[in-house]
Each structure stands twice: as C-alpha cells, then as structure tokens.
Protein backbone atom coordinates (compact mmCIF):
# COMPACT_ATOMS: atom_id res chain seq x y z
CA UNK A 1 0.00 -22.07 -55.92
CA UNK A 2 -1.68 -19.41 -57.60
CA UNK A 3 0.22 -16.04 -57.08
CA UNK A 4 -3.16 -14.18 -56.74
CA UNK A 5 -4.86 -17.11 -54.31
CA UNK A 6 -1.55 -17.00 -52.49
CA UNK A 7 -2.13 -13.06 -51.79
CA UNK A 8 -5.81 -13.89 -50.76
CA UNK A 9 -4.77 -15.93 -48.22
CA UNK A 10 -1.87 -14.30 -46.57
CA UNK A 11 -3.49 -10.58 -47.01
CA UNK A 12 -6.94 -12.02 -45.70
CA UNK A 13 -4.95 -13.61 -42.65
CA UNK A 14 -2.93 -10.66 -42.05
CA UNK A 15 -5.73 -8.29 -42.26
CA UNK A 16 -7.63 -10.64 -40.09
CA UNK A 17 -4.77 -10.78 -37.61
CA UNK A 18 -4.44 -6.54 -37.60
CA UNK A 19 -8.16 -6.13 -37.49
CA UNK A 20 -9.11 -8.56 -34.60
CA UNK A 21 -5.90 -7.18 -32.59
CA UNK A 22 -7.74 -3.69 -33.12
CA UNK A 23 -10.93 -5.05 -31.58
CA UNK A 24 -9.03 -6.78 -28.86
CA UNK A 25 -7.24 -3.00 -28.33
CA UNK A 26 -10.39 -1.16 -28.55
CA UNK A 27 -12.21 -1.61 -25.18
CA UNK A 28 -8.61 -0.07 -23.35
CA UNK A 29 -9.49 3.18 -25.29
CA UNK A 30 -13.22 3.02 -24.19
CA UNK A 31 -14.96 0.72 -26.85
CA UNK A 32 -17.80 -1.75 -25.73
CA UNK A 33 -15.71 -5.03 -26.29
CA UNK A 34 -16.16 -6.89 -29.49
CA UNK A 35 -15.38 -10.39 -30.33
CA UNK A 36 -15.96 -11.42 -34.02
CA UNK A 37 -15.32 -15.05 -33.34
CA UNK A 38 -17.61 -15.22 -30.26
CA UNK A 39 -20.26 -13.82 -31.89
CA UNK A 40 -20.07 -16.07 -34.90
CA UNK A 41 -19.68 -19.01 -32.87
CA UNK A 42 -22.64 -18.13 -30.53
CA UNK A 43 -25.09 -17.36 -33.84
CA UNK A 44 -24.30 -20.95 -35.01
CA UNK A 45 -24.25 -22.36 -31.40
CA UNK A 46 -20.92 -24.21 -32.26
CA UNK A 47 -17.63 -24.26 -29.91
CA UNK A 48 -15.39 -20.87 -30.01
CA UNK A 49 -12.37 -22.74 -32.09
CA UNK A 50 -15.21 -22.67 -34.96
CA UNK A 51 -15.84 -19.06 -34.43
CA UNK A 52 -12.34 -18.00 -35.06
CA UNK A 53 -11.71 -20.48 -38.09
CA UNK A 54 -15.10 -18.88 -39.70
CA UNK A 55 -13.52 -15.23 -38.95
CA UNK A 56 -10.40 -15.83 -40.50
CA UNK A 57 -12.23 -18.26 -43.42
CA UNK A 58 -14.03 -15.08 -44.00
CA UNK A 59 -11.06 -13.02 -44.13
CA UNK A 60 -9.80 -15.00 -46.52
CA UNK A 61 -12.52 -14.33 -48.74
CA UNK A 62 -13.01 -10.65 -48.63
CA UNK A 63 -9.34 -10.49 -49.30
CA UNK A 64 -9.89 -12.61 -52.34
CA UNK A 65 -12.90 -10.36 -53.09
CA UNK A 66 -10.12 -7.85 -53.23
CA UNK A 67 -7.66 -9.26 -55.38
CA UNK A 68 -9.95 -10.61 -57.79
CA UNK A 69 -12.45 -8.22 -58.10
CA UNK A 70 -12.53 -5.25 -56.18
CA UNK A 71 -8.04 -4.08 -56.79
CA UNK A 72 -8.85 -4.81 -61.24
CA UNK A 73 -11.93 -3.16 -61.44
CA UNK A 74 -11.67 0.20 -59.01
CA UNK A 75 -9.80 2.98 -59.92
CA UNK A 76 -8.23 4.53 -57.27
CA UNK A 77 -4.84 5.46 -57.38
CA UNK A 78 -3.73 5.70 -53.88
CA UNK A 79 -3.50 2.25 -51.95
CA UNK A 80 -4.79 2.94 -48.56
CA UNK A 81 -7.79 5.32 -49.80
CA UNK A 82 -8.82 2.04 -52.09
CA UNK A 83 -8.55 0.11 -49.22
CA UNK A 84 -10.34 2.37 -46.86
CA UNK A 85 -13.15 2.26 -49.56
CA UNK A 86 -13.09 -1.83 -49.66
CA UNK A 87 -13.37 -1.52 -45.86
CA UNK A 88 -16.01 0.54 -45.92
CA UNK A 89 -18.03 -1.95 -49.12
CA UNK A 90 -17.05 -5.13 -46.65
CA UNK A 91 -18.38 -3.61 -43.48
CA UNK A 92 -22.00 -2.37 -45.16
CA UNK A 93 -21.79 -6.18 -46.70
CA UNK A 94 -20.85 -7.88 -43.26
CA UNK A 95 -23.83 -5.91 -41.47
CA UNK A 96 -26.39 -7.10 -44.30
CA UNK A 97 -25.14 -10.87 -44.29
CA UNK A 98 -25.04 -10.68 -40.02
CA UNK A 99 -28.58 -9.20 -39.91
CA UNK A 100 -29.86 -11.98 -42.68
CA UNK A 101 -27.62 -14.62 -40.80
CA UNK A 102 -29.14 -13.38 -37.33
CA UNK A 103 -32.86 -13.70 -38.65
CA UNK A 104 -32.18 -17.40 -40.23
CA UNK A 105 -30.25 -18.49 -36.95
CA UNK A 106 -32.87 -16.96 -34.21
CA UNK A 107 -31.46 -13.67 -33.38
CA UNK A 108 -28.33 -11.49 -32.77
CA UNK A 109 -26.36 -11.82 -29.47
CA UNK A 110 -27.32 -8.98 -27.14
CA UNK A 111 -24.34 -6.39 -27.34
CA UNK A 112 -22.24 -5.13 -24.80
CA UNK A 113 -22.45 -1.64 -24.87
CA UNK A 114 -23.51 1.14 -27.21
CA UNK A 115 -24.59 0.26 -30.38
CA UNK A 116 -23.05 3.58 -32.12
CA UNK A 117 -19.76 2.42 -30.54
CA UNK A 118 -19.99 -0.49 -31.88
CA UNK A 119 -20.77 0.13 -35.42
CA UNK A 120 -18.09 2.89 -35.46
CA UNK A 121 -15.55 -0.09 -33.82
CA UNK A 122 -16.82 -2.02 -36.26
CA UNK A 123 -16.26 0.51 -39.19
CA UNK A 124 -12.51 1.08 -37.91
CA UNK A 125 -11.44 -2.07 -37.60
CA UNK A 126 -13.00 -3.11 -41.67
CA UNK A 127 -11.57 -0.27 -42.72
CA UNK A 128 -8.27 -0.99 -40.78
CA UNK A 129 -8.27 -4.76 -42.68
CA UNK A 130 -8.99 -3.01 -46.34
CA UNK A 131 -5.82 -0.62 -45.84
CA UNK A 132 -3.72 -3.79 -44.57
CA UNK A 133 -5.20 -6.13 -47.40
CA UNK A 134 -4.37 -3.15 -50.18
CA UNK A 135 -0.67 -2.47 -48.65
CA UNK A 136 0.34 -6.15 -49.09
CA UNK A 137 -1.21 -7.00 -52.20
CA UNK A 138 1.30 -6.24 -55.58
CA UNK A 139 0.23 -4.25 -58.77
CA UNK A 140 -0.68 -6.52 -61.64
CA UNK A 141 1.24 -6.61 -64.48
C-alpha cells in the first residue's frame, strides 16, 4: 500500500477517533451534545452503523485532502499551526457541504442547544482533528 494512502487512512481514523471523543467529552464541560454520526445518519434516514462509517469515510478523506494536497502545497512551518489552519479550511467546508446536503435531503436536524456553542464545538473539535492529522503525518522527502 501506498505510503501516502496508508497515512490518509490511519491519520483520518485517528483524527476521527480524537475528534469524536472531544464531542463525546464536550457536553461534561457544558457543550450542547453533538453527535456527527447521528446527524449524518438522520439527514440520510439510514440506520446509526451508517452514520458512523460515513463519519469516519469522511475522515478518511479530509485526511487525504491533507496529505495530498493541503501538507505539499501550504507553507507553514510549524505542524500544529498548519493543522489548526486545515481544521479551520475543513470545518468552513463541512458547514457548506451540511447546509447544501441539508437542503437536497429536506432539512437539518433541529439542534440541541445553542447554536454559537455548537459551531464553536464544532470549530474545536475540526481544529482538534487537523492538529492530530498534521502530528502523525511524516515530512516528504
């Protein structure tokens, strides 16, 4: 296997892992709750087990984003500021693909909560995958 697919899929899991575990954390430290895989699952009206294999597919593929594209072409010397900024570019991307997902499948699940806590949950825990994804990925030679 690919060295560079083979860091896709272990940072994207990883980062996945760290990222959800965050989200899980979150509502003990007064967060509205936040479940990526029941939200994706309820969207698409398909059982929770596809939820969570769509949130870690798409894991996957932002870390690939990453290794392919984003780690080459950005210039940013220190590892966890470049992937605080990839957090940052996947979260803006995330909220424009769930908004045109939402209007194509009927609508957004109502939140639980506040919507500002939410979107800075939701801004942590992206930013907390980027830094994870960046830390285990190796310099190119």
């Amino acid at each position: 296997m690919n060295t560079k697919i083979k860091q896709s899929l272990i940072s994207g899991i990883i980062g996945t892992v760290v990222m959800t575990a965050i989200m899980f954390i979150a509502p003990m430290m007064g967060m509205p709750k936040m479940n990526p895989a029941a939200m994706l699952s309820g969207m698409m009206g398909t059982p929770i087990v596809i939820g969570w294999l769509m949130h870690f597919m798409i894991g996957v593929i932002f870390a690939a984003f990453y290794v392919y594209l984003f780690h080459p072409k950005v210039n940013i010397k220190s590892k966890i500021l470049k992937g605080a900024v990839f957090g940052i570019a996947v979260f803006i991307f995330a909220q424009v693909a769930m908004a045109i997902m939402g209007a194509m499948m009927g609508g957004m699940p109502k939140p639980e909560g506040s919507m500002l806590l939410m979107a800075i949950g939701s801004i942590m825990g992206h930013v907390v995958f980027g830094v994870v994804v960046a830390l285990l990925i190796k310099e190119s030679k």
